[in-house]
C-alpha atoms as a PDB file:
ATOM      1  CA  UNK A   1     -33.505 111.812 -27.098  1.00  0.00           C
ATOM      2  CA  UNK A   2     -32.058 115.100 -25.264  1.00  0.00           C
ATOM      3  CA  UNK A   3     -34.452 118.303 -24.111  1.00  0.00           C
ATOM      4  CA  UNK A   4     -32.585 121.396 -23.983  1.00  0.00           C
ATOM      5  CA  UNK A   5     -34.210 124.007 -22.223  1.00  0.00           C
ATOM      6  CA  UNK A   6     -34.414 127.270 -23.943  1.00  0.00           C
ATOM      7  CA  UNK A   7     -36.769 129.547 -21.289  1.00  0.00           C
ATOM      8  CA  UNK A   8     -38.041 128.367 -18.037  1.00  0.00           C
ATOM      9  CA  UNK A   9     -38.935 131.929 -16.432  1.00  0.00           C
ATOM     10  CA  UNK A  10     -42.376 132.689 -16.093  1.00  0.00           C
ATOM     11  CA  UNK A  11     -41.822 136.467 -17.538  1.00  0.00           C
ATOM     12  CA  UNK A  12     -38.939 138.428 -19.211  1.00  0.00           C
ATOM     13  CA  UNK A  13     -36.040 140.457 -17.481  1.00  0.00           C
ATOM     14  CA  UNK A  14     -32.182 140.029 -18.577  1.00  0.00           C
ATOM     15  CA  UNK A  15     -31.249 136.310 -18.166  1.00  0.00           C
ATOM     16  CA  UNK A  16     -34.772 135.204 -18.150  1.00  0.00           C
ATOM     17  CA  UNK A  17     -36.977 133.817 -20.573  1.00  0.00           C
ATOM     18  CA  UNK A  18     -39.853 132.422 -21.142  1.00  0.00           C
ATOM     19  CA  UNK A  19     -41.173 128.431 -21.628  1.00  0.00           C
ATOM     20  CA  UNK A  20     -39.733 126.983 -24.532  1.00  0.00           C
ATOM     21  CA  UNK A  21     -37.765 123.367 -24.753  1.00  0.00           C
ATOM     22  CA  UNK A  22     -36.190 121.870 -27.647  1.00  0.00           C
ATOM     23  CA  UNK A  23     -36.555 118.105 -28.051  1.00  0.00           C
ATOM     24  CA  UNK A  24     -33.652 117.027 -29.955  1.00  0.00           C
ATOM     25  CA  UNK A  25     -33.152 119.434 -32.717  1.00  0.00           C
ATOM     26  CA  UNK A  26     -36.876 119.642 -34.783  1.00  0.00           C
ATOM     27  CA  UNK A  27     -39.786 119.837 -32.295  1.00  0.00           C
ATOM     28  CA  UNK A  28     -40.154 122.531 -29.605  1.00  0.00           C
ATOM     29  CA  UNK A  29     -42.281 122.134 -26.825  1.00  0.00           C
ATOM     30  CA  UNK A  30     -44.048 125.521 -26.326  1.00  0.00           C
ATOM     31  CA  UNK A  31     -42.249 128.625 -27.999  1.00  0.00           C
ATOM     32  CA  UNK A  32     -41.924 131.555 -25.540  1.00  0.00           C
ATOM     33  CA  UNK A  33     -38.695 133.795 -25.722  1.00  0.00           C
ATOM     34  CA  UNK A  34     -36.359 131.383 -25.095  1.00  0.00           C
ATOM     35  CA  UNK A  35     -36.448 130.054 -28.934  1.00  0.00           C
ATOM     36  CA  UNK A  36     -34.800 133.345 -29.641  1.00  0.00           C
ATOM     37  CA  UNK A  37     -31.855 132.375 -28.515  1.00  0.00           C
ATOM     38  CA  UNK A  38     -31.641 129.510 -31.806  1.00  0.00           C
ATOM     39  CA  UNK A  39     -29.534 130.364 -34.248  1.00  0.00           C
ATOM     40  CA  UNK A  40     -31.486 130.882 -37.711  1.00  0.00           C
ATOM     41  CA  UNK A  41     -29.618 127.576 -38.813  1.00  0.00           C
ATOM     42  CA  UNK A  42     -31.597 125.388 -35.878  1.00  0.00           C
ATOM     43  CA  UNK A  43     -34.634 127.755 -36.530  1.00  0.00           C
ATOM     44  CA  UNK A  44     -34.986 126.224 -39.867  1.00  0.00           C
ATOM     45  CA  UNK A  45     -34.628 122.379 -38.804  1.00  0.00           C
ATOM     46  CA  UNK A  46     -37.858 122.904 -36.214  1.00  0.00           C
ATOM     47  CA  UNK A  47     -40.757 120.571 -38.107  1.00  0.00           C
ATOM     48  CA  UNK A  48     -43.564 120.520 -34.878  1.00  0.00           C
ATOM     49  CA  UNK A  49     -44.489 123.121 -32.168  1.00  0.00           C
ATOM     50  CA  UNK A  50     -46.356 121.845 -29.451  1.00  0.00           C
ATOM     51  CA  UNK A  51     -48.315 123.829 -27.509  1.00  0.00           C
ATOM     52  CA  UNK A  52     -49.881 123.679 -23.879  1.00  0.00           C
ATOM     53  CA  UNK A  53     -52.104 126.520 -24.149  1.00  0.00           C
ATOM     54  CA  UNK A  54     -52.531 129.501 -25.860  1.00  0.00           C
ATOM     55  CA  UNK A  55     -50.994 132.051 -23.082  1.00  0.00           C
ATOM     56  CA  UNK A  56     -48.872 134.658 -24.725  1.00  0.00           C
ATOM     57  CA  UNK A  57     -45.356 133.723 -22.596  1.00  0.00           C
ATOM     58  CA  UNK A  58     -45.994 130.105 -24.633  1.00  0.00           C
ATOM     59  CA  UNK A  59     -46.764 131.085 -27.530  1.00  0.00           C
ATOM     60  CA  UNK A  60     -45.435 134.420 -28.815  1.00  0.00           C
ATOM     61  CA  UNK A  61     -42.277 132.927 -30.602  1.00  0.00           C
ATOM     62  CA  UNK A  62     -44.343 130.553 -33.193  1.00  0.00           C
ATOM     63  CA  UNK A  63     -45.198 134.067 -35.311  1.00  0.00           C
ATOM     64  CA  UNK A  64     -41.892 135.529 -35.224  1.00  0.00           C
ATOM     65  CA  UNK A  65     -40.227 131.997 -36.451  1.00  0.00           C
ATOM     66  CA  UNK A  66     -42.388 131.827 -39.064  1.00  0.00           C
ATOM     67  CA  UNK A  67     -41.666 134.671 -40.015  1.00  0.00           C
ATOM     68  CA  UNK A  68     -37.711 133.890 -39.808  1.00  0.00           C
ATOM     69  CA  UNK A  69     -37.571 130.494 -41.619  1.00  0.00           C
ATOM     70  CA  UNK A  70     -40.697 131.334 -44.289  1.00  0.00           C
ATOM     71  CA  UNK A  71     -37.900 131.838 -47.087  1.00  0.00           C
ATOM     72  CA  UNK A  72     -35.337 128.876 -45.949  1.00  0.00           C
ATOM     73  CA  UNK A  73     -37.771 126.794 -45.709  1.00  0.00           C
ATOM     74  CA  UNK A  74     -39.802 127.345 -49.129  1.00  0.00           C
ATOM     75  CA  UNK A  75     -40.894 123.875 -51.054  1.00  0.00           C
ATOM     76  CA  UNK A  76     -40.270 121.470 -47.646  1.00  0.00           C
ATOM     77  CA  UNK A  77     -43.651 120.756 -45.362  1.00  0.00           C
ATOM     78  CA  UNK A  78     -44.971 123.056 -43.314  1.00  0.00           C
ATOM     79  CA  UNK A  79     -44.168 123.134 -39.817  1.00  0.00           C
ATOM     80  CA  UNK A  80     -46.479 121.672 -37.656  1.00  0.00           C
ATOM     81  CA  UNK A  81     -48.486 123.417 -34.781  1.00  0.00           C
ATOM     82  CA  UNK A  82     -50.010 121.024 -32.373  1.00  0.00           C
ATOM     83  CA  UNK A  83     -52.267 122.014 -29.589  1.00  0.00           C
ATOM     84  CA  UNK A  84     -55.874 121.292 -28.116  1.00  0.00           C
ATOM     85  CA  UNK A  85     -58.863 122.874 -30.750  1.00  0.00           C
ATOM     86  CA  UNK A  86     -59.576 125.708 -28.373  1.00  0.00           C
ATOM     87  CA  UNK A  87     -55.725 127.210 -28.521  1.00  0.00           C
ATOM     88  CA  UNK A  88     -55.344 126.619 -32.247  1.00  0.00           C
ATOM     89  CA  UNK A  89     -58.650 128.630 -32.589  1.00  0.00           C
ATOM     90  CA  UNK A  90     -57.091 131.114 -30.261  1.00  0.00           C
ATOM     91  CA  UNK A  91     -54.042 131.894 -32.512  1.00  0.00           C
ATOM     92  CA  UNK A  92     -56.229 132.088 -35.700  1.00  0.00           C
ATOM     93  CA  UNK A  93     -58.917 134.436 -34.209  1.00  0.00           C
ATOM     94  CA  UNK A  94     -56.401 136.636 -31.868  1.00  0.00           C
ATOM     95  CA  UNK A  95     -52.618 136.380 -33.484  1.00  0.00           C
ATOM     96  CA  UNK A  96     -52.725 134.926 -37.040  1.00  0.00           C
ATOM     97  CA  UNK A  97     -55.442 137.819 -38.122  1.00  0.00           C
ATOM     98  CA  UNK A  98     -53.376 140.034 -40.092  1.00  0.00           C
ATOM     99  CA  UNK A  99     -54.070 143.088 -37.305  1.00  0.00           C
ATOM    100  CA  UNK A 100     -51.592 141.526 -34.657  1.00  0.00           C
ATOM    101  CA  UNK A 101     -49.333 138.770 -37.195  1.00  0.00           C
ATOM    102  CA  UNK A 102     -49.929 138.191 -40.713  1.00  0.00           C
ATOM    103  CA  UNK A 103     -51.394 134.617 -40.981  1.00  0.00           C
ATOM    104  CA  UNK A 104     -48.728 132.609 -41.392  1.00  0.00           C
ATOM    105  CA  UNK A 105     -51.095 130.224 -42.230  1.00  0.00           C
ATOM    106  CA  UNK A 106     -51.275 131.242 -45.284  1.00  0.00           C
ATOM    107  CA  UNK A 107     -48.466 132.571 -46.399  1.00  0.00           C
ATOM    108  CA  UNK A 108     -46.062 132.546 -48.586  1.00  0.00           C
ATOM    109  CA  UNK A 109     -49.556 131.215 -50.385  1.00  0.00           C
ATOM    110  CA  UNK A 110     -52.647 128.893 -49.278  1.00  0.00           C
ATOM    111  CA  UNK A 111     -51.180 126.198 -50.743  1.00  0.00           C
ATOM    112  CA  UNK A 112     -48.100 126.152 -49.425  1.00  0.00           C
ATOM    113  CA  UNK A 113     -48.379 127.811 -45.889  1.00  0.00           C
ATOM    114  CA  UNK A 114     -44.854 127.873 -43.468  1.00  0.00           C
ATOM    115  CA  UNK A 115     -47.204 126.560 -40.557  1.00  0.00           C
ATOM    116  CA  UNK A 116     -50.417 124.098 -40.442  1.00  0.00           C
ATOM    117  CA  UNK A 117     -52.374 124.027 -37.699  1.00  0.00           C
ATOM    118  CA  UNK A 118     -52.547 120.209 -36.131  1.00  0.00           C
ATOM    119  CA  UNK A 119     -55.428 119.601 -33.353  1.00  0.00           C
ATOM    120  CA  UNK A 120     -54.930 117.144 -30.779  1.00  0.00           C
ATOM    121  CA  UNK A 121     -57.153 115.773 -27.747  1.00  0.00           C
ATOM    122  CA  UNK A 122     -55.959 114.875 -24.340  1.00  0.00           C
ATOM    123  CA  UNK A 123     -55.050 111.543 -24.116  1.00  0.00           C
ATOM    124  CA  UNK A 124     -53.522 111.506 -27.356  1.00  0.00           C
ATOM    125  CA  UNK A 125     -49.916 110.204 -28.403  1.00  0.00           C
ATOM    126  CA  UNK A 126     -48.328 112.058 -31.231  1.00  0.00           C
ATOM    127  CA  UNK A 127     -46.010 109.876 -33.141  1.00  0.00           C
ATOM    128  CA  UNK A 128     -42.983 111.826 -34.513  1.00  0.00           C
ATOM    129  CA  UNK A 129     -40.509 110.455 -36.702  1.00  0.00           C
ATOM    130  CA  UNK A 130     -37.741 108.169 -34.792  1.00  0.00           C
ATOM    131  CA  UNK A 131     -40.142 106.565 -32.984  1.00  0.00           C
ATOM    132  CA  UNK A 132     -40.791 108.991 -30.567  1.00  0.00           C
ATOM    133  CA  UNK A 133     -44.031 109.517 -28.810  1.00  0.00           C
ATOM    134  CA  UNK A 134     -45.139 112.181 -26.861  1.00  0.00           C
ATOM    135  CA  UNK A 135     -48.412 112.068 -24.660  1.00  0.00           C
ATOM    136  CA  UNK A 136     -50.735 114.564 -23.942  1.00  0.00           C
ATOM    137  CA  UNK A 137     -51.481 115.180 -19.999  1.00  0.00           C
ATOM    138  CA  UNK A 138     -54.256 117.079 -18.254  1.00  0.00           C
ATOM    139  CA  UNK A 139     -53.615 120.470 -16.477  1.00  0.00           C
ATOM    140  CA  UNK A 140     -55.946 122.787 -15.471  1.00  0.00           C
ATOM    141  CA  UNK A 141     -55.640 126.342 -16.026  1.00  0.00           C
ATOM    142  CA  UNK A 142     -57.064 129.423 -16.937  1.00  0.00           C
ATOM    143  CA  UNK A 143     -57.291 128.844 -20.327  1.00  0.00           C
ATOM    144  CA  UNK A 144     -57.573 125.256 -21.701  1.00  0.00           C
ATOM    145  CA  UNK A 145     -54.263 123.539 -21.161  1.00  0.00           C
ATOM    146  CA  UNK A 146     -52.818 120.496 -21.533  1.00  0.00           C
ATOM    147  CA  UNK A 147     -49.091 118.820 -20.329  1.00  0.00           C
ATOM    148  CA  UNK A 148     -46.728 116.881 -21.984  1.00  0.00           C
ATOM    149  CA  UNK A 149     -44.802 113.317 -21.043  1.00  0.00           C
ATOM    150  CA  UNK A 150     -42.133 112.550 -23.835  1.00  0.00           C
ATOM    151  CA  UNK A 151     -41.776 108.725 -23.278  1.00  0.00           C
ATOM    152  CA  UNK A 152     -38.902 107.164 -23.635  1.00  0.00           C
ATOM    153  CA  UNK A 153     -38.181 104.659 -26.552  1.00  0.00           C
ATOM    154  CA  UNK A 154     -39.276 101.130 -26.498  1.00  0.00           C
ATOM    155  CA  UNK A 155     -37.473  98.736 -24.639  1.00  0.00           C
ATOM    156  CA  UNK A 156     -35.497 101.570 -22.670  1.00  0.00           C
ATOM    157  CA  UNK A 157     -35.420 101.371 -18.507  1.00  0.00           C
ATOM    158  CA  UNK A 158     -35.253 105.111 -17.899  1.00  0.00           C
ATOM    159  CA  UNK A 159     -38.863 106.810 -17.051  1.00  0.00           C
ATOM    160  CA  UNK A 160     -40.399 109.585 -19.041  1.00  0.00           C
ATOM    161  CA  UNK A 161     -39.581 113.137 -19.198  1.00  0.00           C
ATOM    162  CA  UNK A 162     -43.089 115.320 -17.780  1.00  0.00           C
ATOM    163  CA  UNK A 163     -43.838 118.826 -18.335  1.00  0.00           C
ATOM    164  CA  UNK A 164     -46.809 119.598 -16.388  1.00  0.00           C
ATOM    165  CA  UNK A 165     -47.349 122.804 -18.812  1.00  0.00           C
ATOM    166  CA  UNK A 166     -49.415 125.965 -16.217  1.00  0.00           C
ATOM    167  CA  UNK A 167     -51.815 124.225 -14.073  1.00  0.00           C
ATOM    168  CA  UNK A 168     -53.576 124.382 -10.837  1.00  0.00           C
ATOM    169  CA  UNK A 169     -53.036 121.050  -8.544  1.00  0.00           C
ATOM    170  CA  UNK A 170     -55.019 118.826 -11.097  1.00  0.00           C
ATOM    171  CA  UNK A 171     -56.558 115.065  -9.496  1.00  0.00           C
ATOM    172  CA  UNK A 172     -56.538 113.497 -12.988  1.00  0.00           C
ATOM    173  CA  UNK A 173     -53.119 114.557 -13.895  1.00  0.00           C
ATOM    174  CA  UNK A 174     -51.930 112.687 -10.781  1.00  0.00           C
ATOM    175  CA  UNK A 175     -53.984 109.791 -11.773  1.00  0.00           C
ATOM    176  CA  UNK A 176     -51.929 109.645 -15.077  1.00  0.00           C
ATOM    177  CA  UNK A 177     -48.807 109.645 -13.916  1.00  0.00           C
ATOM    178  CA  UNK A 178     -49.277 107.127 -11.087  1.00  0.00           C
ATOM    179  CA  UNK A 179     -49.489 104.716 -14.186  1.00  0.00           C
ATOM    180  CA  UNK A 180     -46.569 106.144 -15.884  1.00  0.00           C
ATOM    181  CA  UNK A 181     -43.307 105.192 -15.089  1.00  0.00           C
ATOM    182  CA  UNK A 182     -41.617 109.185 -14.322  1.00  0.00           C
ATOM    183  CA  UNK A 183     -37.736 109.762 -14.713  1.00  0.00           C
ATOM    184  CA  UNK A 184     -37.939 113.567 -14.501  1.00  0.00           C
ATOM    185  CA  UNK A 185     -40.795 115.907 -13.571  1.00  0.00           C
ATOM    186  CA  UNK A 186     -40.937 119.690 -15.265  1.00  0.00           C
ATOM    187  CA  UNK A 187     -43.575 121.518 -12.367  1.00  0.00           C
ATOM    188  CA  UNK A 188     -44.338 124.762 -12.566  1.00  0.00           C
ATOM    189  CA  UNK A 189     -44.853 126.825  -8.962  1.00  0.00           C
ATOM    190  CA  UNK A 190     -45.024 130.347  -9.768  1.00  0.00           C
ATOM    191  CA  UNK A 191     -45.948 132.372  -7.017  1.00  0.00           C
ATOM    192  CA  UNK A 192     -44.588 132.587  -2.793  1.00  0.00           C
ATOM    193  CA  UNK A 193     -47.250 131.046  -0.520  1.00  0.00           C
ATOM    194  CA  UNK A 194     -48.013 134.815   0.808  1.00  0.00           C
ATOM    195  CA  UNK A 195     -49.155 135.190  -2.657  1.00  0.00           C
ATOM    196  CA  UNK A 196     -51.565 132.170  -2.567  1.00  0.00           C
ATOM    197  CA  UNK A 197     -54.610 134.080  -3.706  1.00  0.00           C
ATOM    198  CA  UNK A 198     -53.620 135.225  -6.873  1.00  0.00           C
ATOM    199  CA  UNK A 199     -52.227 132.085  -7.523  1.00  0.00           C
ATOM    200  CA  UNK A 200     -55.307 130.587  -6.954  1.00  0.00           C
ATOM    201  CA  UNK A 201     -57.013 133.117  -9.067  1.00  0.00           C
ATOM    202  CA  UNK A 202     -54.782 132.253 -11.745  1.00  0.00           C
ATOM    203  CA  UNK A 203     -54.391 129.111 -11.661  1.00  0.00           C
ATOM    204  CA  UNK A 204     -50.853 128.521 -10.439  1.00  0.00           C
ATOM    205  CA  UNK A 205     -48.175 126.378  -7.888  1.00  0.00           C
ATOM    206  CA  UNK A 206     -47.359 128.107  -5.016  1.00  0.00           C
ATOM    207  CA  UNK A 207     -45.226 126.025  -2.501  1.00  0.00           C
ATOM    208  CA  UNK A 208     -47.385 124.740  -0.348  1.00  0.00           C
ATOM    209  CA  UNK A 209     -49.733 123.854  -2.815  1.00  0.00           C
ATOM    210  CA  UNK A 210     -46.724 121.995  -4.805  1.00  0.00           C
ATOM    211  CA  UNK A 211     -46.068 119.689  -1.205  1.00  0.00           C
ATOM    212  CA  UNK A 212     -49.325 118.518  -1.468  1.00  0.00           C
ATOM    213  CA  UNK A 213     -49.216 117.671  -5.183  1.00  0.00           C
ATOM    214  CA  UNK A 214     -45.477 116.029  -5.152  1.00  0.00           C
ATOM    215  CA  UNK A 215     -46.809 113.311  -2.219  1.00  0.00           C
ATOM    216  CA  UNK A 216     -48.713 111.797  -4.961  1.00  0.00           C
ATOM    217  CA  UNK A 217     -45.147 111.397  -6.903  1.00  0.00           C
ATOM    218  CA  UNK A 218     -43.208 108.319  -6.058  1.00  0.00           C
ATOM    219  CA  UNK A 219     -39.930 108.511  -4.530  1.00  0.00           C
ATOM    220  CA  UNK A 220     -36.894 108.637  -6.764  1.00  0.00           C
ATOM    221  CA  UNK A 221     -38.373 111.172  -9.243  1.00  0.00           C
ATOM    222  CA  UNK A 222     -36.014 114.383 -10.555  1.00  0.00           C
ATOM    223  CA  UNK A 223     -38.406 116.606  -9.810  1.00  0.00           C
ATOM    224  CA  UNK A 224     -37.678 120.443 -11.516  1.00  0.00           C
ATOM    225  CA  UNK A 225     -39.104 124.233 -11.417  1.00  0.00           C
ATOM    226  CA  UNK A 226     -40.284 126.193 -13.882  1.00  0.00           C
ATOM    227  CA  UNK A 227     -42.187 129.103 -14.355  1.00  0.00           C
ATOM    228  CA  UNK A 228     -40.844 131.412 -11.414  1.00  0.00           C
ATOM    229  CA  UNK A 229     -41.127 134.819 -11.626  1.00  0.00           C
ATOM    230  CA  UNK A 230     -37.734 137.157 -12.061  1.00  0.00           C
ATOM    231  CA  UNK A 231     -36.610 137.967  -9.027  1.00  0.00           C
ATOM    232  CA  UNK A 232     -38.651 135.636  -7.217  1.00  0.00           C
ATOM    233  CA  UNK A 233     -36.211 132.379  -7.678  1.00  0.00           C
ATOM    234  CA  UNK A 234     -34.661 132.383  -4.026  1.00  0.00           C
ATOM    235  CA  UNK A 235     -37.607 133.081  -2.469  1.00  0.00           C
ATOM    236  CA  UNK A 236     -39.697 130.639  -4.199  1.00  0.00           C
ATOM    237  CA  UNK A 237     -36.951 127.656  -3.909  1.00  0.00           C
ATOM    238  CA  UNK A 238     -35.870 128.707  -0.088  1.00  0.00           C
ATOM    239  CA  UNK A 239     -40.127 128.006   0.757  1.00  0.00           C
ATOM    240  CA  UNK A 240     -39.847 124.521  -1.655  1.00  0.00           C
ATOM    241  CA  UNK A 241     -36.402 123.729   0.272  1.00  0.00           C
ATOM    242  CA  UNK A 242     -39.047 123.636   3.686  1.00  0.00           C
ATOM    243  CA  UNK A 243     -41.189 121.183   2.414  1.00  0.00           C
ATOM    244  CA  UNK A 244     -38.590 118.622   3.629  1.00  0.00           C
ATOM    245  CA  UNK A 245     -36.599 115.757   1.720  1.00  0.00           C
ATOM    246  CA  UNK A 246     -38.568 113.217   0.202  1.00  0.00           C
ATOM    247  CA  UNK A 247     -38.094 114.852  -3.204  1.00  0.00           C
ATOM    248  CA  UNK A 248     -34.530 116.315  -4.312  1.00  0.00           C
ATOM    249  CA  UNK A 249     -35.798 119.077  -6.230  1.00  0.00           C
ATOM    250  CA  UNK A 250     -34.176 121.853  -8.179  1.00  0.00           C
ATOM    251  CA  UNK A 251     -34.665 125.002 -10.091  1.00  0.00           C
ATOM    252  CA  UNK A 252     -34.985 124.493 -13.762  1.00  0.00           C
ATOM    253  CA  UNK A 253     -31.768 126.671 -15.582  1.00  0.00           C
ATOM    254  CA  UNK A 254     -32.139 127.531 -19.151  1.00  0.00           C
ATOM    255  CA  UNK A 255     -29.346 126.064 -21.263  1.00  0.00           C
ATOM    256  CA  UNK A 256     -30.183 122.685 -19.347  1.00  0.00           C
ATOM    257  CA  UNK A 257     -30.016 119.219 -21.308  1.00  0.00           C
ATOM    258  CA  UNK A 258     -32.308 116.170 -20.156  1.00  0.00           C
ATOM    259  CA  UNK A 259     -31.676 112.988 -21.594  1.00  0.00           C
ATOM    260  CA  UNK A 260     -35.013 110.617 -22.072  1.00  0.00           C
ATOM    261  CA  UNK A 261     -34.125 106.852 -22.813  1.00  0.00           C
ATOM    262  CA  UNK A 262     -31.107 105.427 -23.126  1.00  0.00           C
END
């Protein structure tokens, strides 16, 4: 299994875009601007979305690639949307309404819709075909969010691939992954520690905040950013860099591929 990572900014500005990662070439995890970047040929092969929450830089390309593969993909299965009850009733009452998005849901008819919308509970593990299985992981944000581990296959030595999704420092996510063997780690830290407050506010990583979350990760871990702000990169990864060495960590670069499993 390889992630390629489509949008790991947390906003827009040329060269940056937003949370989206492609797991091999038919499930995206979250859909921000980043999926724009598919051609309409891997557009079309995309059969699940999951989603960690229902925030608009995760969200806002599942309406406009509806809307792109609708015709291409008439008479196969909709694609499916997976995401905690609360988000999927978000995108029904606030984006599939036909005043923001036509409902997607039901079109090109009710009985054969280009998207269904698939609930899922923390704790779950979604079963895609291949056998792989992809486990849902608290976070705790603003909104109600979930993270994502995408295990490796059976019988494989390499660790999982996590995607801690936006989330304040979270006890019971660390609890998880102590009992979860971790290859890579996707953490988002989206704010300088002078800007603490708001990301307190809003539920967001700032550095120092981060330090105290990764000493609950064991050593050996790839651990990677997300979600930094344009123009914030250097000043975000030069106040990570200070936290010392027990971690090597790195910014996350769109266009990168992770391998999970062998």
């Amino acid at each position: 299994m390889q992630i390629r990572v489509l949008g790991c900014s947390g906003s827009i500005a040329a060269g940056c875009r937003t949370t989206a990662f492609l797991l091999d070439d038919d499930v995206l995890i979250d859909a921000g601007t980043g999926v724009g970047d598919l051609a309409l040929e891997q557009l079309e092969r995309i059969d699940h979305i999951l989603l960690s929450h229902s925030h608009l830089d995760h969200v806002l390309a599942v309406p406009l690639l509806a809307d792109s593969v609708m015709r291409r993909r008439a008479g196969r299965p909709p694609i499916q949307v997976h995401a905690l009850p609360a988000t999927l009733e978000t995108l029904r009452t606030h984006l599939f309404n036909g005043a923001l998005w036509p409902d997607f849901t039901r079109l090109p008819s009710a009985e054969h819709p280009v998207l269904a919308l698939k609930p899922f509970e923390l704790g779950d593990v979604l079963a895609l075909s291949d056998g792989r299985r992809i486990e849902v992981l608290p976070a705790l944000h603003t909104v109600p969010a979930v993270g994502f581990a995408v295990l490796p296959p059976a019988g494989s030595a390499r660790g999982a691939w996590v995607y801690t999704g936006d989330t304040a420092p979270h006890p019971a996510l660390w609890q998880r992954l102590q009992n979860l063997p971790v290859a890579s780690l996707v953490i988002e830290t989206a704010f300088r520690n002078e800007e603490q407050q708001l990301a307190t506010i809003s539920r967001h990583m700032h550095p120092a905040a981060l330090g105290r979350e990764l000493a609950h990760l064991a050593a050996g871990v790839q651990v990677y950013i997300t979600h930094i702000k344009p123009g914030e990169l250097d000043p975000v990864m030069s106040e990570i860099g200070a936290l010392g060495d027990r971690h090597t960590i790195h910014a996350l670069t769109a266009g990168q591929v992770i391998t999970v499993g062998d």
